[in-house]
PDB file of N, CA and C in Angstrom:
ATOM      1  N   UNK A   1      84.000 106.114  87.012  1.00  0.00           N
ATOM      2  CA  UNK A   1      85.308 105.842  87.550  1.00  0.00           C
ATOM      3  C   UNK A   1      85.708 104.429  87.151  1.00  0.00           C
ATOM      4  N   UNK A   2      87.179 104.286  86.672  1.00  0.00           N
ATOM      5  CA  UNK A   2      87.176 102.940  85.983  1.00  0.00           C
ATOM      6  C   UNK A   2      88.502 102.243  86.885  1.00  0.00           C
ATOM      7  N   UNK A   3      88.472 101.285  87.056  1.00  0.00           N
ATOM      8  CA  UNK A   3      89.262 100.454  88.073  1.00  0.00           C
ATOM      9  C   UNK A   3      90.593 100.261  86.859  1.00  0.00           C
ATOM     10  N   UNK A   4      91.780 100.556  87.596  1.00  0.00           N
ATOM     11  CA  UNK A   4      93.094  99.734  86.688  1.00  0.00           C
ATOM     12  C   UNK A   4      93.002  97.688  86.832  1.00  0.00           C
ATOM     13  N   UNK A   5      93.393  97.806  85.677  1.00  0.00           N
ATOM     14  CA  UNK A   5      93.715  96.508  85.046  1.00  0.00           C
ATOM     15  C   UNK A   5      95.061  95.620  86.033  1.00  0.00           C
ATOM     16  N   UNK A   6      95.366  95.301  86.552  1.00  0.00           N
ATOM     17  CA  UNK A   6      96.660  95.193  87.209  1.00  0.00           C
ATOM     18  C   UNK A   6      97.559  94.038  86.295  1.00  0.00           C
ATOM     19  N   UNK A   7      97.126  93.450  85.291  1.00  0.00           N
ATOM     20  CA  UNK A   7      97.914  92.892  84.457  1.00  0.00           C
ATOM     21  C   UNK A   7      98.247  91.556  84.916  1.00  0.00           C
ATOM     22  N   UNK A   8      99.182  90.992  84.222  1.00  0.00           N
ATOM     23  CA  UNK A   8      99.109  89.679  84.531  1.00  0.00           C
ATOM     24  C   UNK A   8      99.811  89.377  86.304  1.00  0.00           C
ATOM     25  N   UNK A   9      99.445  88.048  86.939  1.00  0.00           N
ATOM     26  CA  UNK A   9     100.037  88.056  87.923  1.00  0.00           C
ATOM     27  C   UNK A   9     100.712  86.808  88.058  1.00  0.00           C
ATOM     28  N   UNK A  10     101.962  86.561  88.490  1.00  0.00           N
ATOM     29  CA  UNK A  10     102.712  85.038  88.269  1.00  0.00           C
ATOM     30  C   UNK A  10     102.937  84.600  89.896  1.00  0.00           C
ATOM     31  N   UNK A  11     102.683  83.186  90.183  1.00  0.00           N
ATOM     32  CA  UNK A  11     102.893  83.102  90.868  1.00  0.00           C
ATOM     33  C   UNK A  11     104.014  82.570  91.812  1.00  0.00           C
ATOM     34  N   UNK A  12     105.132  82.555  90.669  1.00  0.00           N
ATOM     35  CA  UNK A  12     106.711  82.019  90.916  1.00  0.00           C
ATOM     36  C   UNK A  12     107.363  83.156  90.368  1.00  0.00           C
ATOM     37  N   UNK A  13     108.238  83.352  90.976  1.00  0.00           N
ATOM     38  CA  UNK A  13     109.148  84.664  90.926  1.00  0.00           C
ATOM     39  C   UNK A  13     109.870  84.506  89.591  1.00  0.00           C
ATOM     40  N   UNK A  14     110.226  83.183  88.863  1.00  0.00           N
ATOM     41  CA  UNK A  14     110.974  82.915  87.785  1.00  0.00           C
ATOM     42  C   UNK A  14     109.882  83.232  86.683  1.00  0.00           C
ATOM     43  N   UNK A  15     108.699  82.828  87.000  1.00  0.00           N
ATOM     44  CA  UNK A  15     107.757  83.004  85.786  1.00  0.00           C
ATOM     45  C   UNK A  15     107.854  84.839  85.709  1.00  0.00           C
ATOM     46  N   UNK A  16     107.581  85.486  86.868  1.00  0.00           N
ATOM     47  CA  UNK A  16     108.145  86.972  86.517  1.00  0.00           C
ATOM     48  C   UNK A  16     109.156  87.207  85.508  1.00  0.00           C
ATOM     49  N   UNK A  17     110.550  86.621  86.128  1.00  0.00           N
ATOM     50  CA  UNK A  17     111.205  87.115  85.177  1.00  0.00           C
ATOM     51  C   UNK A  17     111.193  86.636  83.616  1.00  0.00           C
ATOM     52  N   UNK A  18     111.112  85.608  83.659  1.00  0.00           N
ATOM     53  CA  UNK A  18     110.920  84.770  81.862  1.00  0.00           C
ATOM     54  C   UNK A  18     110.078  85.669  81.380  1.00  0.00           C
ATOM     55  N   UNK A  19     109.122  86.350  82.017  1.00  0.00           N
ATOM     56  CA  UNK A  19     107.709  87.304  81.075  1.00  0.00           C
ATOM     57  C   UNK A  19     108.891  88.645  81.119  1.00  0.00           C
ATOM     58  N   UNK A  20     109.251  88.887  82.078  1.00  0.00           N
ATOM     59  CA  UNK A  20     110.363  90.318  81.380  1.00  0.00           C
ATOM     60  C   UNK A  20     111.242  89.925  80.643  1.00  0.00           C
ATOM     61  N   UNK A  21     112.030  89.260  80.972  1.00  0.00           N
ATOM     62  CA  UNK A  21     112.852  88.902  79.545  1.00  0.00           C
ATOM     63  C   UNK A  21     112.073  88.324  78.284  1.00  0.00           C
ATOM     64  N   UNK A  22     111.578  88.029  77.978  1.00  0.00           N
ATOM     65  CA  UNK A  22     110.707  87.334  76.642  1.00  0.00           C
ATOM     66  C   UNK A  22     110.066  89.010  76.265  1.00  0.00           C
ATOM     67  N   UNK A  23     109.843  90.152  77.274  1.00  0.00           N
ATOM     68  CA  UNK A  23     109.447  91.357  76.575  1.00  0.00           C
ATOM     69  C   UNK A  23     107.908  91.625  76.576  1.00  0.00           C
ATOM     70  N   UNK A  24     107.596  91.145  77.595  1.00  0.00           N
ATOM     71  CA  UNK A  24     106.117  91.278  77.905  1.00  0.00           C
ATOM     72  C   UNK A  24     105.960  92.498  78.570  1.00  0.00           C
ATOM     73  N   UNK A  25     106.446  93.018  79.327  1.00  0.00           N
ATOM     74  CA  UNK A  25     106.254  93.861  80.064  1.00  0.00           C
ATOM     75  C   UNK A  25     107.682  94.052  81.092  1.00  0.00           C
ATOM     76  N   UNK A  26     107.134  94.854  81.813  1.00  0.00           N
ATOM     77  CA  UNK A  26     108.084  95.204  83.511  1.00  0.00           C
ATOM     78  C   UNK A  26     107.985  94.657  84.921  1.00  0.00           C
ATOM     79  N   UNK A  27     108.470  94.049  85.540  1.00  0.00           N
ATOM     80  CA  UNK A  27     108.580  93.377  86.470  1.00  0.00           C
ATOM     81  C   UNK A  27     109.131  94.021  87.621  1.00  0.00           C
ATOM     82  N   UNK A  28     108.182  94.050  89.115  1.00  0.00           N
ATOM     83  CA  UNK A  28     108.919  94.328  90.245  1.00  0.00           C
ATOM     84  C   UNK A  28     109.499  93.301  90.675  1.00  0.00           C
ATOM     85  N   UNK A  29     111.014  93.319  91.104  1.00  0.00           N
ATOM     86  CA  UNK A  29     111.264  91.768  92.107  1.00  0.00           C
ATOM     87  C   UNK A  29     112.954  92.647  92.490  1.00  0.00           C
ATOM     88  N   UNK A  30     113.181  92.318  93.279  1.00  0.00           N
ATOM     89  CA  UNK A  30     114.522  92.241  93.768  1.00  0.00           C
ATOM     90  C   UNK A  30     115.955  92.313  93.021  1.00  0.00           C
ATOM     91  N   UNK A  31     116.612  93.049  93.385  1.00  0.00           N
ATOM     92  CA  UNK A  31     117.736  93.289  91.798  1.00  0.00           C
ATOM     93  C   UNK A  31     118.093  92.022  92.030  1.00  0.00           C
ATOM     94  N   UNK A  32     118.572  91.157  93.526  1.00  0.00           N
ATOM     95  CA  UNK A  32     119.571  90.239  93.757  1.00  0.00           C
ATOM     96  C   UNK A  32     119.041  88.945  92.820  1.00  0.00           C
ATOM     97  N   UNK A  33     117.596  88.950  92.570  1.00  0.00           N
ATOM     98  CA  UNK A  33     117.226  87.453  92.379  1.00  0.00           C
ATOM     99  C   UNK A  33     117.432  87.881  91.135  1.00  0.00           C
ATOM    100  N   UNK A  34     117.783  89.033  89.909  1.00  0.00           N
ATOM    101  CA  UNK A  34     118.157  88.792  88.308  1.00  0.00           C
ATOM    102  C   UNK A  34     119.292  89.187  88.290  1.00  0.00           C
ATOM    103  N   UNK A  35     119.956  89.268  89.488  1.00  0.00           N
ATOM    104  CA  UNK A  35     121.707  89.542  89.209  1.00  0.00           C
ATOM    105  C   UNK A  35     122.567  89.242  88.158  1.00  0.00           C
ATOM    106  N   UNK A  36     122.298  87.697  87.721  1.00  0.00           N
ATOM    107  CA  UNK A  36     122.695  87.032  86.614  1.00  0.00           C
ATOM    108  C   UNK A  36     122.204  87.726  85.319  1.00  0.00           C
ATOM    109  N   UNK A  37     120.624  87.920  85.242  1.00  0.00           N
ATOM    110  CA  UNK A  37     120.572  88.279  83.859  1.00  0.00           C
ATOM    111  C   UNK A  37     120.572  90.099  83.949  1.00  0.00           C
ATOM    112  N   UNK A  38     120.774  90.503  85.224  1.00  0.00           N
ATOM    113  CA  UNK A  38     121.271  92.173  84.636  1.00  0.00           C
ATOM    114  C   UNK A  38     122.317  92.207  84.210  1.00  0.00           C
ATOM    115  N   UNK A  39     123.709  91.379  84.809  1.00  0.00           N
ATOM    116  CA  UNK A  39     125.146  91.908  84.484  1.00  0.00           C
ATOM    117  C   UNK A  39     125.484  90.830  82.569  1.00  0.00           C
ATOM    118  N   UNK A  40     124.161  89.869  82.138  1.00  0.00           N
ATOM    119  CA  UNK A  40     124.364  89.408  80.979  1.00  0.00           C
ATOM    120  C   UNK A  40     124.139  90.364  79.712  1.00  0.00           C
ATOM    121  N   UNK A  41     122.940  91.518  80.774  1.00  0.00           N
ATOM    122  CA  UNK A  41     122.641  92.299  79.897  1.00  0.00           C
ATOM    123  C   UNK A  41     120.963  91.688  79.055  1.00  0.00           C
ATOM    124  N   UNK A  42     120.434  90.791  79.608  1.00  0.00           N
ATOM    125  CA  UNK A  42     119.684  90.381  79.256  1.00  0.00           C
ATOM    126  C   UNK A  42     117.929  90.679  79.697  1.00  0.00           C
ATOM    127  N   UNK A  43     118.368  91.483  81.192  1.00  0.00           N
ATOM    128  CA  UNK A  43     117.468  92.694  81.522  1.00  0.00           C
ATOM    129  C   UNK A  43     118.294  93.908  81.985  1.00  0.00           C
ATOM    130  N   UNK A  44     117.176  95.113  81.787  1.00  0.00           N
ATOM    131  CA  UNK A  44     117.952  96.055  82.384  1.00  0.00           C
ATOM    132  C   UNK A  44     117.342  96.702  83.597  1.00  0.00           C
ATOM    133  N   UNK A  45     117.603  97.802  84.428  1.00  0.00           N
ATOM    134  CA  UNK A  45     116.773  98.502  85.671  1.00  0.00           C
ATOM    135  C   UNK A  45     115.797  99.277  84.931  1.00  0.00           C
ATOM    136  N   UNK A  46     114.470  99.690  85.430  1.00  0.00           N
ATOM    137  CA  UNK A  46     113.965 100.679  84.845  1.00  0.00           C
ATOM    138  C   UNK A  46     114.189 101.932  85.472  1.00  0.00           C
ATOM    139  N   UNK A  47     114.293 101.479  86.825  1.00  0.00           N
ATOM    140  CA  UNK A  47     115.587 102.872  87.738  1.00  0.00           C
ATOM    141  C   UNK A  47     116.121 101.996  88.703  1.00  0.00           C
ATOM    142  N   UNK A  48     117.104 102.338  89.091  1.00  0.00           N
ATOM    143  CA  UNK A  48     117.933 102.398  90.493  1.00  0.00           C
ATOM    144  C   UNK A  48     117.306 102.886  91.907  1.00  0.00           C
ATOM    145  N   UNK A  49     116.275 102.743  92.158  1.00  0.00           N
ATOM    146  CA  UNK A  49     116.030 103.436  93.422  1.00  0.00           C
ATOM    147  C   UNK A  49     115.360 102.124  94.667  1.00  0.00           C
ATOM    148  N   UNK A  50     115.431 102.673  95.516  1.00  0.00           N
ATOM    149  CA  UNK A  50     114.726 101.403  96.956  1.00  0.00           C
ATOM    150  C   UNK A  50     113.090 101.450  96.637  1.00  0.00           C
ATOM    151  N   UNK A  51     112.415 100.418  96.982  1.00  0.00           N
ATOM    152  CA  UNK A  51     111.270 100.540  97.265  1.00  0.00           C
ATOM    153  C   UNK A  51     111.024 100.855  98.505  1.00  0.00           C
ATOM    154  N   UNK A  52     110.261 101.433  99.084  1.00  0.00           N
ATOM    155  CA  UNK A  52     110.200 101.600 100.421  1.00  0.00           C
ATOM    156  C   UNK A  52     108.363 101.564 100.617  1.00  0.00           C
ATOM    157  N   UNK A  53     107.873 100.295 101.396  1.00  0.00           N
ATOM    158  CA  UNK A  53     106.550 100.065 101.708  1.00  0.00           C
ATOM    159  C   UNK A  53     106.190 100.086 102.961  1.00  0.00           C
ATOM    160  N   UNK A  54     107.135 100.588 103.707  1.00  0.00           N
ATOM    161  CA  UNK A  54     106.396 101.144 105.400  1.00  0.00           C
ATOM    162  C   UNK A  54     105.803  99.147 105.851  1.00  0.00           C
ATOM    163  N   UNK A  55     106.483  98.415 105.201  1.00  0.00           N
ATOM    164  CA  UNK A  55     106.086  97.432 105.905  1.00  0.00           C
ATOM    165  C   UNK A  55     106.901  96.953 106.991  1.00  0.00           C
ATOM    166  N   UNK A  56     106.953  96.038 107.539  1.00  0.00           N
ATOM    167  CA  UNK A  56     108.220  95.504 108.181  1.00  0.00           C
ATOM    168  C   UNK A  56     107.821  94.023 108.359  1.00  0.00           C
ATOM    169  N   UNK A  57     108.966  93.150 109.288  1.00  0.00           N
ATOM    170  CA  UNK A  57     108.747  91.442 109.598  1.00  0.00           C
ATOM    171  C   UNK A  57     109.308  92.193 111.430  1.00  0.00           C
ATOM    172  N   UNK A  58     107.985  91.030 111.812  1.00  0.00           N
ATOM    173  CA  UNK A  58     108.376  90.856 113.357  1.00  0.00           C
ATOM    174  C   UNK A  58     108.702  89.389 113.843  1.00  0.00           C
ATOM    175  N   UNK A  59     109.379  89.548 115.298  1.00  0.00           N
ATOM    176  CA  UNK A  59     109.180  88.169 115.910  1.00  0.00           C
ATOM    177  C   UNK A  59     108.503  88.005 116.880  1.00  0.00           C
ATOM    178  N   UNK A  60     107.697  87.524 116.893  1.00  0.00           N
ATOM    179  CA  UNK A  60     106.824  87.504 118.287  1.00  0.00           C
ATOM    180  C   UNK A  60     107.302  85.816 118.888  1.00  0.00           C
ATOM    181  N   UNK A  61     107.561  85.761 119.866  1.00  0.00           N
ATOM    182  CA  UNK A  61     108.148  84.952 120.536  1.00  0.00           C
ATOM    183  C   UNK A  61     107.995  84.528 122.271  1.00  0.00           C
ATOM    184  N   UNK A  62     107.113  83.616 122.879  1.00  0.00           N
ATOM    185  CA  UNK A  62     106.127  83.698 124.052  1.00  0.00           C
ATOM    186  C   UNK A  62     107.528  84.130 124.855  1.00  0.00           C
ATOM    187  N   UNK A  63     107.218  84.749 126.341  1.00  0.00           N
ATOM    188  CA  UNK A  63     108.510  85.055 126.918  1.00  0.00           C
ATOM    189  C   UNK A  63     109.037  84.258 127.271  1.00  0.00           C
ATOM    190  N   UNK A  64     108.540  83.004 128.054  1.00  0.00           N
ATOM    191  CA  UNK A  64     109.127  82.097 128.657  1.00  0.00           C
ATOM    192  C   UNK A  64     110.311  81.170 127.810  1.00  0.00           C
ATOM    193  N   UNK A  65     109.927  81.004 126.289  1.00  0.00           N
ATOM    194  CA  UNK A  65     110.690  80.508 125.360  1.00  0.00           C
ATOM    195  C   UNK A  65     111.922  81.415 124.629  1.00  0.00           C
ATOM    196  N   UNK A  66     111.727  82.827 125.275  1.00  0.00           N
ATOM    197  CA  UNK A  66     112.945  83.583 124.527  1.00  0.00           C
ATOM    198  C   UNK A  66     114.605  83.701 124.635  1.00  0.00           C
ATOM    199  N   UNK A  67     114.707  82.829 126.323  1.00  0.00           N
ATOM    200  CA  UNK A  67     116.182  82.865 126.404  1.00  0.00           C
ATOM    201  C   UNK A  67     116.263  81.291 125.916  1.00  0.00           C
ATOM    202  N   UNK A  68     115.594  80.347 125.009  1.00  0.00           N
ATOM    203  CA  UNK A  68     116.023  79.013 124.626  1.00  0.00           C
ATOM    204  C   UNK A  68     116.871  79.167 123.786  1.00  0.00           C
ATOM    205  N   UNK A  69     118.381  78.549 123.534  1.00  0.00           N
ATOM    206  CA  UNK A  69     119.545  79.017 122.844  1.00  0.00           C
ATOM    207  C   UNK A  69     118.906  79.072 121.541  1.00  0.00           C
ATOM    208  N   UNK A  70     118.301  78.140 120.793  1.00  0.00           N
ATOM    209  CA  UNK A  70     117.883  78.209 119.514  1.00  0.00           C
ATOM    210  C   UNK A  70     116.954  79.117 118.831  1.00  0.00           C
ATOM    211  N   UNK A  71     116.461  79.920 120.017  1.00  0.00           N
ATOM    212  CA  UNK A  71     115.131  80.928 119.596  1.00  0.00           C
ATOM    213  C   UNK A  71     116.081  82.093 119.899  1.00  0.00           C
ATOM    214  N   UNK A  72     116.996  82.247 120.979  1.00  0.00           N
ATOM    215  CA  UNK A  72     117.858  83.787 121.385  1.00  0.00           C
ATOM    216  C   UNK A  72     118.919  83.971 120.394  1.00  0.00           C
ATOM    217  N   UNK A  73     119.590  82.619 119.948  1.00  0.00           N
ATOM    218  CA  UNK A  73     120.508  82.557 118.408  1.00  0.00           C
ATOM    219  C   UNK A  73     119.794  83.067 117.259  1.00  0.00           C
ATOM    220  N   UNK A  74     118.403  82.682 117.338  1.00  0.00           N
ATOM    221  CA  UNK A  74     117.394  83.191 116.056  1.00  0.00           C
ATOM    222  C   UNK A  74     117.816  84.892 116.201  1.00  0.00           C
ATOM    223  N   UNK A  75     116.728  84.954 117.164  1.00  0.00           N
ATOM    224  CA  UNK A  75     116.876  86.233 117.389  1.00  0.00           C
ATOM    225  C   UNK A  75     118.141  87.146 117.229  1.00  0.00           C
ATOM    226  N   UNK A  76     119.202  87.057 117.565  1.00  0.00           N
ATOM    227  CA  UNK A  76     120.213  87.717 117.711  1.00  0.00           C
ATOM    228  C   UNK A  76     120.987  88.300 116.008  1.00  0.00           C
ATOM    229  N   UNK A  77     120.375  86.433 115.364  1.00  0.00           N
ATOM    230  CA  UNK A  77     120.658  86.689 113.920  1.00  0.00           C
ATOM    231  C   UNK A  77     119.916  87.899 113.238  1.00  0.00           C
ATOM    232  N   UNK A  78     118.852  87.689 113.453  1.00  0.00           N
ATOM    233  CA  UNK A  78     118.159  88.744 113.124  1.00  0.00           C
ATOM    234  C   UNK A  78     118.332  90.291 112.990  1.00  0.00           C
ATOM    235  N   UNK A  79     118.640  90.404 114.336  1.00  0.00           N
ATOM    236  CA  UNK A  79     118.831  92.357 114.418  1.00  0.00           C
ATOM    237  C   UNK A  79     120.473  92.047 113.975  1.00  0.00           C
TER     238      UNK A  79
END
């Protein structure tokens, strides 16, 4: 049984894209952060679809501190 290679890994989101555009390969990242170089035409989608990873972001927040305007403003931004 042979383990995949997972290829190179960058650790700045720009170094991602410079290696897809320069033609190294394919890149996962966010359409919004190559907005600029999709509509230049300088990358393209390899599809259109959502990722979806069953992950999520929480707030955990002690109770006593949750009605403080600056943590209930957080919050509110949020949802």
């Amino acid at each position: 049984m042979s383990t995949m290679r997972p290829g190179p890994q960058f650790e700045l989101t720009s170094h991602v894209i410079q290696a897809v555009a320069s033609g190294i390969g394919v890149g996962l990242l966010p359409s919004f952060l190559v907005a600029d170089e999709l509509a230049s035409g300088t990358l393209e989608l390899a599809f259109d679809l959502p990722l979806v990873t069953g992950m999520a972001y929480y707030l955990f927040v002690p109770p006593e501190k949750q009605m403080l305007p600056p943590v209930a403003t957080f919050s509110r931004w949020l949802l």
